[in-house]
N, C-alpha and C. Protein backbone atom coordinates (compact mmCIF):
# COMPACT_ATOMS: atom_id res chain seq x y z
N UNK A 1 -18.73 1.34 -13.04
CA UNK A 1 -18.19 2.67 -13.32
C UNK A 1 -17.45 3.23 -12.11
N UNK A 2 -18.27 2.81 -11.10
CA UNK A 2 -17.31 3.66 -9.71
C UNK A 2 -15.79 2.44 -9.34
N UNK A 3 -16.36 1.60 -9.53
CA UNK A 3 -14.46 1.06 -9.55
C UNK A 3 -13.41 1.70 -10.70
N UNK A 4 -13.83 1.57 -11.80
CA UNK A 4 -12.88 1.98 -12.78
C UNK A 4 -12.52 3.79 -12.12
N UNK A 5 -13.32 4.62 -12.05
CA UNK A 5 -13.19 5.55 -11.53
C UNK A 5 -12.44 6.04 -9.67
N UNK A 6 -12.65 5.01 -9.09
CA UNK A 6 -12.15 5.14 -7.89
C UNK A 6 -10.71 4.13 -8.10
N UNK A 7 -10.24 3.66 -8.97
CA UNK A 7 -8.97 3.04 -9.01
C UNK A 7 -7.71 4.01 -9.76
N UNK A 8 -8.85 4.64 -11.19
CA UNK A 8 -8.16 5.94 -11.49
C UNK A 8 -7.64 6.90 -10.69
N UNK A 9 -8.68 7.33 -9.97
CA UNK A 9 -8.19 8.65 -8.77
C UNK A 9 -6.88 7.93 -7.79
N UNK A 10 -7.23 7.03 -7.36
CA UNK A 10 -6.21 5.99 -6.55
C UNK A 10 -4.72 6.46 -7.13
N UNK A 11 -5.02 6.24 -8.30
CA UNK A 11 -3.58 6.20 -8.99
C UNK A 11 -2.72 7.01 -9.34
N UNK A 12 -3.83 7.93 -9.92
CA UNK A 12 -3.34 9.11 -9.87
C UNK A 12 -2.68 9.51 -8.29
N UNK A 13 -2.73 9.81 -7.15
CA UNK A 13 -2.83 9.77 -5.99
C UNK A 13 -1.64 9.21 -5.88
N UNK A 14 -1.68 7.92 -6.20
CA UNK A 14 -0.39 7.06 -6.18
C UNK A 14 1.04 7.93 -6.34
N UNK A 15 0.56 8.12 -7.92
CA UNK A 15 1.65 8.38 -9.00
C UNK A 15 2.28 9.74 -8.83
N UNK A 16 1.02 10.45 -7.90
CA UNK A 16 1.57 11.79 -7.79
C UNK A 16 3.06 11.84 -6.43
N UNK A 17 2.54 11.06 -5.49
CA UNK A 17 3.14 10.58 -4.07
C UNK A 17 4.50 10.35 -4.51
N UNK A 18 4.71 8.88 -5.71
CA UNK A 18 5.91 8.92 -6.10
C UNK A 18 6.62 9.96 -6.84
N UNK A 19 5.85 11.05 -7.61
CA UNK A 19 6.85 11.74 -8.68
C UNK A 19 7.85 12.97 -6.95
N UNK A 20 6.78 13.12 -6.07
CA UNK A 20 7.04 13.85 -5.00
C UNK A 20 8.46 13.00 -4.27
N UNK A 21 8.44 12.40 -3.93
CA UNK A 21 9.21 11.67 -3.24
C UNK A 21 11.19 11.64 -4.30
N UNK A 22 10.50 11.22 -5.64
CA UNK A 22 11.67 11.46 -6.35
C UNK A 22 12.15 12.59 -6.77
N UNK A 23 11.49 13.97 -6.58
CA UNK A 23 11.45 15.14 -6.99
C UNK A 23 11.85 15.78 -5.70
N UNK A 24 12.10 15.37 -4.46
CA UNK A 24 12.31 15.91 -3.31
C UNK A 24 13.54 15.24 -2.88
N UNK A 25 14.07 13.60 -3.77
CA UNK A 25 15.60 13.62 -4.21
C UNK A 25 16.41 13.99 -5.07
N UNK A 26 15.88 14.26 -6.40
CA UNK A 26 16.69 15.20 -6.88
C UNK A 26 16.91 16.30 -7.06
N UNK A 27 16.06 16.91 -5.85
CA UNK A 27 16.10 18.43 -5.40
C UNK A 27 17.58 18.48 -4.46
N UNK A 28 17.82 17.56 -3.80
CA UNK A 28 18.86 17.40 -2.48
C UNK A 28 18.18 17.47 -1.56
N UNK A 29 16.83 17.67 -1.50
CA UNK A 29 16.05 17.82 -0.13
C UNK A 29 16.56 16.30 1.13
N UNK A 30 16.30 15.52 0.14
CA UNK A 30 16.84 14.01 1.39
C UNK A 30 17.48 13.30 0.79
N UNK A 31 18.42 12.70 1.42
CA UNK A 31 19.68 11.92 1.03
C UNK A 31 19.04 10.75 0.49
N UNK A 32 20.58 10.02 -0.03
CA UNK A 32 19.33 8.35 -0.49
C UNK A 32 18.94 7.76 0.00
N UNK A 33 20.09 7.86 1.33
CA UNK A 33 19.25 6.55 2.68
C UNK A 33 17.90 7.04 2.95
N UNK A 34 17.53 8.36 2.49
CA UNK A 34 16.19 8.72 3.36
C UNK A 34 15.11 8.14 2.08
N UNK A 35 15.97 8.36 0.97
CA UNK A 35 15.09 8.60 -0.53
C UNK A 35 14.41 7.11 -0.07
N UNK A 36 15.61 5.90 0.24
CA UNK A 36 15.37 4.60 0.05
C UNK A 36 14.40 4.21 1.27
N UNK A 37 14.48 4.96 2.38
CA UNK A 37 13.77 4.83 3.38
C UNK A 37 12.06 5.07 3.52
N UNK A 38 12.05 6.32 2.67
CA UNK A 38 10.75 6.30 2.11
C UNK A 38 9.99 5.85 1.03
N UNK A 39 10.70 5.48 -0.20
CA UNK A 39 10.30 5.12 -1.80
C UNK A 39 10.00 3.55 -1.45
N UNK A 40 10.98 2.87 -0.63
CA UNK A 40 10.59 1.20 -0.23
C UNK A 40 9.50 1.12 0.00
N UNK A 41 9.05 1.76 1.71
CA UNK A 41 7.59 1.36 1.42
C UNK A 41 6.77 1.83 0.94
N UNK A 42 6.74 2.99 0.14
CA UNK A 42 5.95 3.30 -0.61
C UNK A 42 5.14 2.26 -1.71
N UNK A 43 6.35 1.79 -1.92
CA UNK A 43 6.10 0.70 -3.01
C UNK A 43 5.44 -0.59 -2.84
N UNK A 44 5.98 -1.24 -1.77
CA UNK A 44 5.80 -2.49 -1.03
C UNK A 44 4.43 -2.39 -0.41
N UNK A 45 4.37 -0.88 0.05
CA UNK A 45 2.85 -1.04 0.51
C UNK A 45 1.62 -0.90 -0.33
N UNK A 46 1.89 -0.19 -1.34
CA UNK A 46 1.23 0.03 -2.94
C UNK A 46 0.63 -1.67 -3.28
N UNK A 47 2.23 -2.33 -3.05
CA UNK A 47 1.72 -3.88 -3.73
C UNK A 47 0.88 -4.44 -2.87
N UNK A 48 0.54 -3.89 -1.73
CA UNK A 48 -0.04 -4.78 -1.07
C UNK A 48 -1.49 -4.41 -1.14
N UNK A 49 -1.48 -2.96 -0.94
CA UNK A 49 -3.33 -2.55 -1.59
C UNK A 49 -3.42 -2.89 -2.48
N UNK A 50 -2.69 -3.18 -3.87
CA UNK A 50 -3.25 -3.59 -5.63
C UNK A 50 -4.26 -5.30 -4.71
N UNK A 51 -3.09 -6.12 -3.64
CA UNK A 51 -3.90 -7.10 -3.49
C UNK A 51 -4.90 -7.45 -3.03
N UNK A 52 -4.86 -5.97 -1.96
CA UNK A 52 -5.84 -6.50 -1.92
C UNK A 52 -7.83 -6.32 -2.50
N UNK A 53 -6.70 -5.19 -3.13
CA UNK A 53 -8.44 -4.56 -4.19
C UNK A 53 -8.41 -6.14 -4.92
N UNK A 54 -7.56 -6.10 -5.26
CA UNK A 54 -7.59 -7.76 -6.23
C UNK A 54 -8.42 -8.88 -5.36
N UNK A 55 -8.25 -9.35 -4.30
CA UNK A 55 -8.81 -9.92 -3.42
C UNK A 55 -10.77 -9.60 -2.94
N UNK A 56 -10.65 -8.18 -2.94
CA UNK A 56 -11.83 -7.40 -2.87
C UNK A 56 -13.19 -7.87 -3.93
N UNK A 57 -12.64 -7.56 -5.05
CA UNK A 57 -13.34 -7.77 -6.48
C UNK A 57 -13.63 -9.28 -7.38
N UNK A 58 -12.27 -9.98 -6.24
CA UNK A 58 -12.50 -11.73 -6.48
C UNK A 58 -13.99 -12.24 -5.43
N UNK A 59 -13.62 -11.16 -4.02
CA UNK A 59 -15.12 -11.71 -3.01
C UNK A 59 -16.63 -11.17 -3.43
N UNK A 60 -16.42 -9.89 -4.78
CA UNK A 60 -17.17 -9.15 -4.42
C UNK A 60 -18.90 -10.15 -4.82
N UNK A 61 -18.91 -10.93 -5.66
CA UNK A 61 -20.46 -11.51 -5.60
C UNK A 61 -20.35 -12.86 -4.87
N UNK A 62 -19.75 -13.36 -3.66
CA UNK A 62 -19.71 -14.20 -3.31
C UNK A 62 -20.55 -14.11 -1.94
N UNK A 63 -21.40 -15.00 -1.69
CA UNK A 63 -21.69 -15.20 -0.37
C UNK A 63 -20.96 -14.58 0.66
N UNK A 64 -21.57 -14.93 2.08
CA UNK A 64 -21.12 -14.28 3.31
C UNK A 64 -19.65 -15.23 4.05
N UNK A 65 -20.01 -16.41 3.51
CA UNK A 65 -18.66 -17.17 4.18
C UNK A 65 -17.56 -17.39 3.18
N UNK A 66 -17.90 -17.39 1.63
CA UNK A 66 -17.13 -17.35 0.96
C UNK A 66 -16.06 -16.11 0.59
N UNK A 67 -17.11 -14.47 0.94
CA UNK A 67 -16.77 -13.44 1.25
C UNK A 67 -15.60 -13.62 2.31
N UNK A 68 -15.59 -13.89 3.34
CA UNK A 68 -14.86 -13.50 4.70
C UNK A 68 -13.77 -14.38 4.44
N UNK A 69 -13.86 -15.70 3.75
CA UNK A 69 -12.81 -16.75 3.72
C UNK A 69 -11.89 -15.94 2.30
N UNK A 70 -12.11 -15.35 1.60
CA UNK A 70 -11.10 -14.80 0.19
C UNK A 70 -11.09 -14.12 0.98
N UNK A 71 -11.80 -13.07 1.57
CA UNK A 71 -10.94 -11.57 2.31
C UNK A 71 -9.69 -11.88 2.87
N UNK A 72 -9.56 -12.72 4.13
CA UNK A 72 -9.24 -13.25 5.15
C UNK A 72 -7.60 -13.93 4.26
N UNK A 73 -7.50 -14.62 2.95
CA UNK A 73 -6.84 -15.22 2.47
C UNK A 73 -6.02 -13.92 1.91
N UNK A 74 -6.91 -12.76 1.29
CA UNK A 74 -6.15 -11.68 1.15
C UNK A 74 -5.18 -11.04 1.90
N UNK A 75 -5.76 -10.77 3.02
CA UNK A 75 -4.95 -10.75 4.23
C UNK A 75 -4.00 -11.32 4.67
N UNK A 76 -3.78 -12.72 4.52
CA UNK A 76 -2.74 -13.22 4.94
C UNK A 76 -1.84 -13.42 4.13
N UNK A 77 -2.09 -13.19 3.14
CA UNK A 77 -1.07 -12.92 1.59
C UNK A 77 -0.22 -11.93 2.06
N UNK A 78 -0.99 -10.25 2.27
CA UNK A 78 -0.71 -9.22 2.21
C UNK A 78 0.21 -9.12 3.63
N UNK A 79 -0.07 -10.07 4.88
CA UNK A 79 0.86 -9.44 6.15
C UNK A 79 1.91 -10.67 5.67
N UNK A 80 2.03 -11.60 5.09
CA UNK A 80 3.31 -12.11 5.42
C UNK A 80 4.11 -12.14 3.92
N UNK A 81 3.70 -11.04 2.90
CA UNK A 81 4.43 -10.00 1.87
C UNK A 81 4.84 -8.73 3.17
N UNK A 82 4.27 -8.35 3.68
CA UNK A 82 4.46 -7.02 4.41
C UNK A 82 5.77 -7.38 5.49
N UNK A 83 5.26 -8.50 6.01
CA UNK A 83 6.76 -8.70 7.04
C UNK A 83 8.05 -9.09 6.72
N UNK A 84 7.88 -10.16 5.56
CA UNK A 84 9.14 -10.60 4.95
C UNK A 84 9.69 -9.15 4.19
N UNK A 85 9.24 -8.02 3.61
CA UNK A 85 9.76 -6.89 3.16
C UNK A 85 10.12 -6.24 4.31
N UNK A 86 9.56 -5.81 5.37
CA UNK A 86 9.71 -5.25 6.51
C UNK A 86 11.16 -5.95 7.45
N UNK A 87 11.25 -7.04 7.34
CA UNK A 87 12.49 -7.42 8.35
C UNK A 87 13.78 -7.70 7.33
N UNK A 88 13.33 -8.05 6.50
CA UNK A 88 14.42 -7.84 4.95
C UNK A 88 15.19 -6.64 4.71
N UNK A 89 14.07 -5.79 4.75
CA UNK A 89 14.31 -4.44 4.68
C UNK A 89 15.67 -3.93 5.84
N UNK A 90 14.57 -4.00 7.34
CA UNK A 90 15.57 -3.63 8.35
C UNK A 90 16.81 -4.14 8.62
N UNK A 91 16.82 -5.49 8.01
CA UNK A 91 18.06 -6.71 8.56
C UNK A 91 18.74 -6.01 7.67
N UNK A 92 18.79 -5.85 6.11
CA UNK A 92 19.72 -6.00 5.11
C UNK A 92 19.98 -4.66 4.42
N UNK A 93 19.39 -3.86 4.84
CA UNK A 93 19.34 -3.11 3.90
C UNK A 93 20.13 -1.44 4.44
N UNK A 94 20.59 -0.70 4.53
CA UNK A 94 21.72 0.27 5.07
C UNK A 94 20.36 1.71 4.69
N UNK A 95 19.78 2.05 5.45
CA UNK A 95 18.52 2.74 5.46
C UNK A 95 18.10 3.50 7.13
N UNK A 96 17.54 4.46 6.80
CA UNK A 96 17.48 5.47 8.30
C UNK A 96 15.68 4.39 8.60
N UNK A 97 16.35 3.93 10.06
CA UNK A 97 15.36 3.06 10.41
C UNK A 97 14.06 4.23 10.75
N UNK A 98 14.16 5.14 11.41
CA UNK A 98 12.90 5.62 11.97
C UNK A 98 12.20 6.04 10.66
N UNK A 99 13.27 6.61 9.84
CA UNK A 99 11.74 7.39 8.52
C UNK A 99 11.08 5.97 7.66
N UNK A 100 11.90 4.57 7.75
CA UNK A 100 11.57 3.67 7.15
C UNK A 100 9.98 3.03 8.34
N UNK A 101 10.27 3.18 9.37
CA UNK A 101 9.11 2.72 10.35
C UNK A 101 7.79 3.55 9.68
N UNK A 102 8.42 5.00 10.42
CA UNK A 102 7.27 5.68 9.68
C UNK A 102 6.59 6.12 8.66
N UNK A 103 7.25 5.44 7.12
CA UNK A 103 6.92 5.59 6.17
C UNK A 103 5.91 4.72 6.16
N UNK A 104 6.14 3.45 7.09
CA UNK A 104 5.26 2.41 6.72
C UNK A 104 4.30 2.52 7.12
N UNK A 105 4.45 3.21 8.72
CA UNK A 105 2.97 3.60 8.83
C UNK A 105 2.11 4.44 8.32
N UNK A 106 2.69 5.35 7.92
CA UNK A 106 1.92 7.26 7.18
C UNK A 106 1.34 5.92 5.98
N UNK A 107 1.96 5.53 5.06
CA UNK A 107 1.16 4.51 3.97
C UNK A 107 0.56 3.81 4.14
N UNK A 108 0.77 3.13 4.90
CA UNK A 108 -0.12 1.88 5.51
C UNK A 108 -1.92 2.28 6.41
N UNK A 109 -1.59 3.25 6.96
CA UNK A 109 -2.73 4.05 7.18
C UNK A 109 -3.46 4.72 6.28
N UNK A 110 -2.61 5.29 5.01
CA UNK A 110 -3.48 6.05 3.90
C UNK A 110 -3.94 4.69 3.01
N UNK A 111 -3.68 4.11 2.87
CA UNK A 111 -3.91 2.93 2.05
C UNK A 111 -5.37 2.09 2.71
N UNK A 112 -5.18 1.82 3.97
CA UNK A 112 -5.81 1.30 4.84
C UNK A 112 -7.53 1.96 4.86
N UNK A 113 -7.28 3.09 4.61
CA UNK A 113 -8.38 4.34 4.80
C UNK A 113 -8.85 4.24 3.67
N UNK A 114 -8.21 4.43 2.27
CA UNK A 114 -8.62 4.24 1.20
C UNK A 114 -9.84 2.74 1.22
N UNK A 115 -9.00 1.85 1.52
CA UNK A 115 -9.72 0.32 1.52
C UNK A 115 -10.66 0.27 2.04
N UNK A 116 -11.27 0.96 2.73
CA UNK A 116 -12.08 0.74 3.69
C UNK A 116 -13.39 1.87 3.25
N UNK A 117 -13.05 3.17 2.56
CA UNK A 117 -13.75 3.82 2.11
C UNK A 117 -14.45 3.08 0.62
N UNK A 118 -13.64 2.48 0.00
CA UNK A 118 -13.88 1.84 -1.09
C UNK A 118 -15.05 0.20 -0.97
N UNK A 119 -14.54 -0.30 0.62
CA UNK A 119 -15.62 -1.08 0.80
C UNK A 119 -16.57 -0.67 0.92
N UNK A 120 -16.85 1.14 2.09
CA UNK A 120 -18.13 1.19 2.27
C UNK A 120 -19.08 1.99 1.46
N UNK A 121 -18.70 2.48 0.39
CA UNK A 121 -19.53 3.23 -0.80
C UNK A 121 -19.57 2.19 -1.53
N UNK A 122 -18.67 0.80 -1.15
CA UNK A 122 -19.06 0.20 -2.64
C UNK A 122 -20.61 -0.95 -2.61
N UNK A 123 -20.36 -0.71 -0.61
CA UNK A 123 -21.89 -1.85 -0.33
C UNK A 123 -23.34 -1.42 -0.30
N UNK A 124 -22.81 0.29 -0.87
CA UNK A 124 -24.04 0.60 -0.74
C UNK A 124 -24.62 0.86 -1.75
């Protein structure tokens, strides 16, 4: 019950972040390079928490080494999705580099926080 319920709120959360972001471009508040600068990783980093809750819920009745070895595999899924978007991004893409840095981090930290809250209510 508390996953189905803590993935709901998640999403909601999510979904609200994006309607903001597109609602603060077609206000004129920020141009597209900024729109695109922030909505990218929004997204990219989104895909990368779905994996790794996905990853999470594949370790969750597994032993202690089988645990750490799927985490660990999650992980390395998720940073080398994260970098190939990240230097893709910067190389190719016509985008205001600093709000794109710091989009990634402001998400990447809320996401990060989330994951981690979700491991530790969920071991207990």
């Amino acid at each position: 019950m508390f996953k189905i319920r803590f993935v709901r709120n998640n999403f909601f959360i999510i979904i609200s972040i994006f309607i903001l972001i597109v609602a603060l471009y077609l206000a004129s508040v920020i141009t597209l390079r900024n729109f695109y600068s922030i909505f990218l990783p929004a997204v990219f980093i989104s895909i990368s928490f779905h994996i790794a809750v996905f990853f999470q819920f594949r370790a969750e009745k597994k032993q202690n080494v089988e645990f750490i070895g799927t985490v660990f595999k999650g992980m390395g899924i998720r940073l080398l999705i994260l970098l190939a978007f990240i230097i893709t991004s910067l190389k190719f893409l016509d985008i205001n580099k600093n709000s794109f840095i710091f989009s990634v981090l402001i998400f990447y930290i809320y996401y990060l926080t989330i994951e981690v809250i979700y491991t530790c209510i969920r071991n207990k």
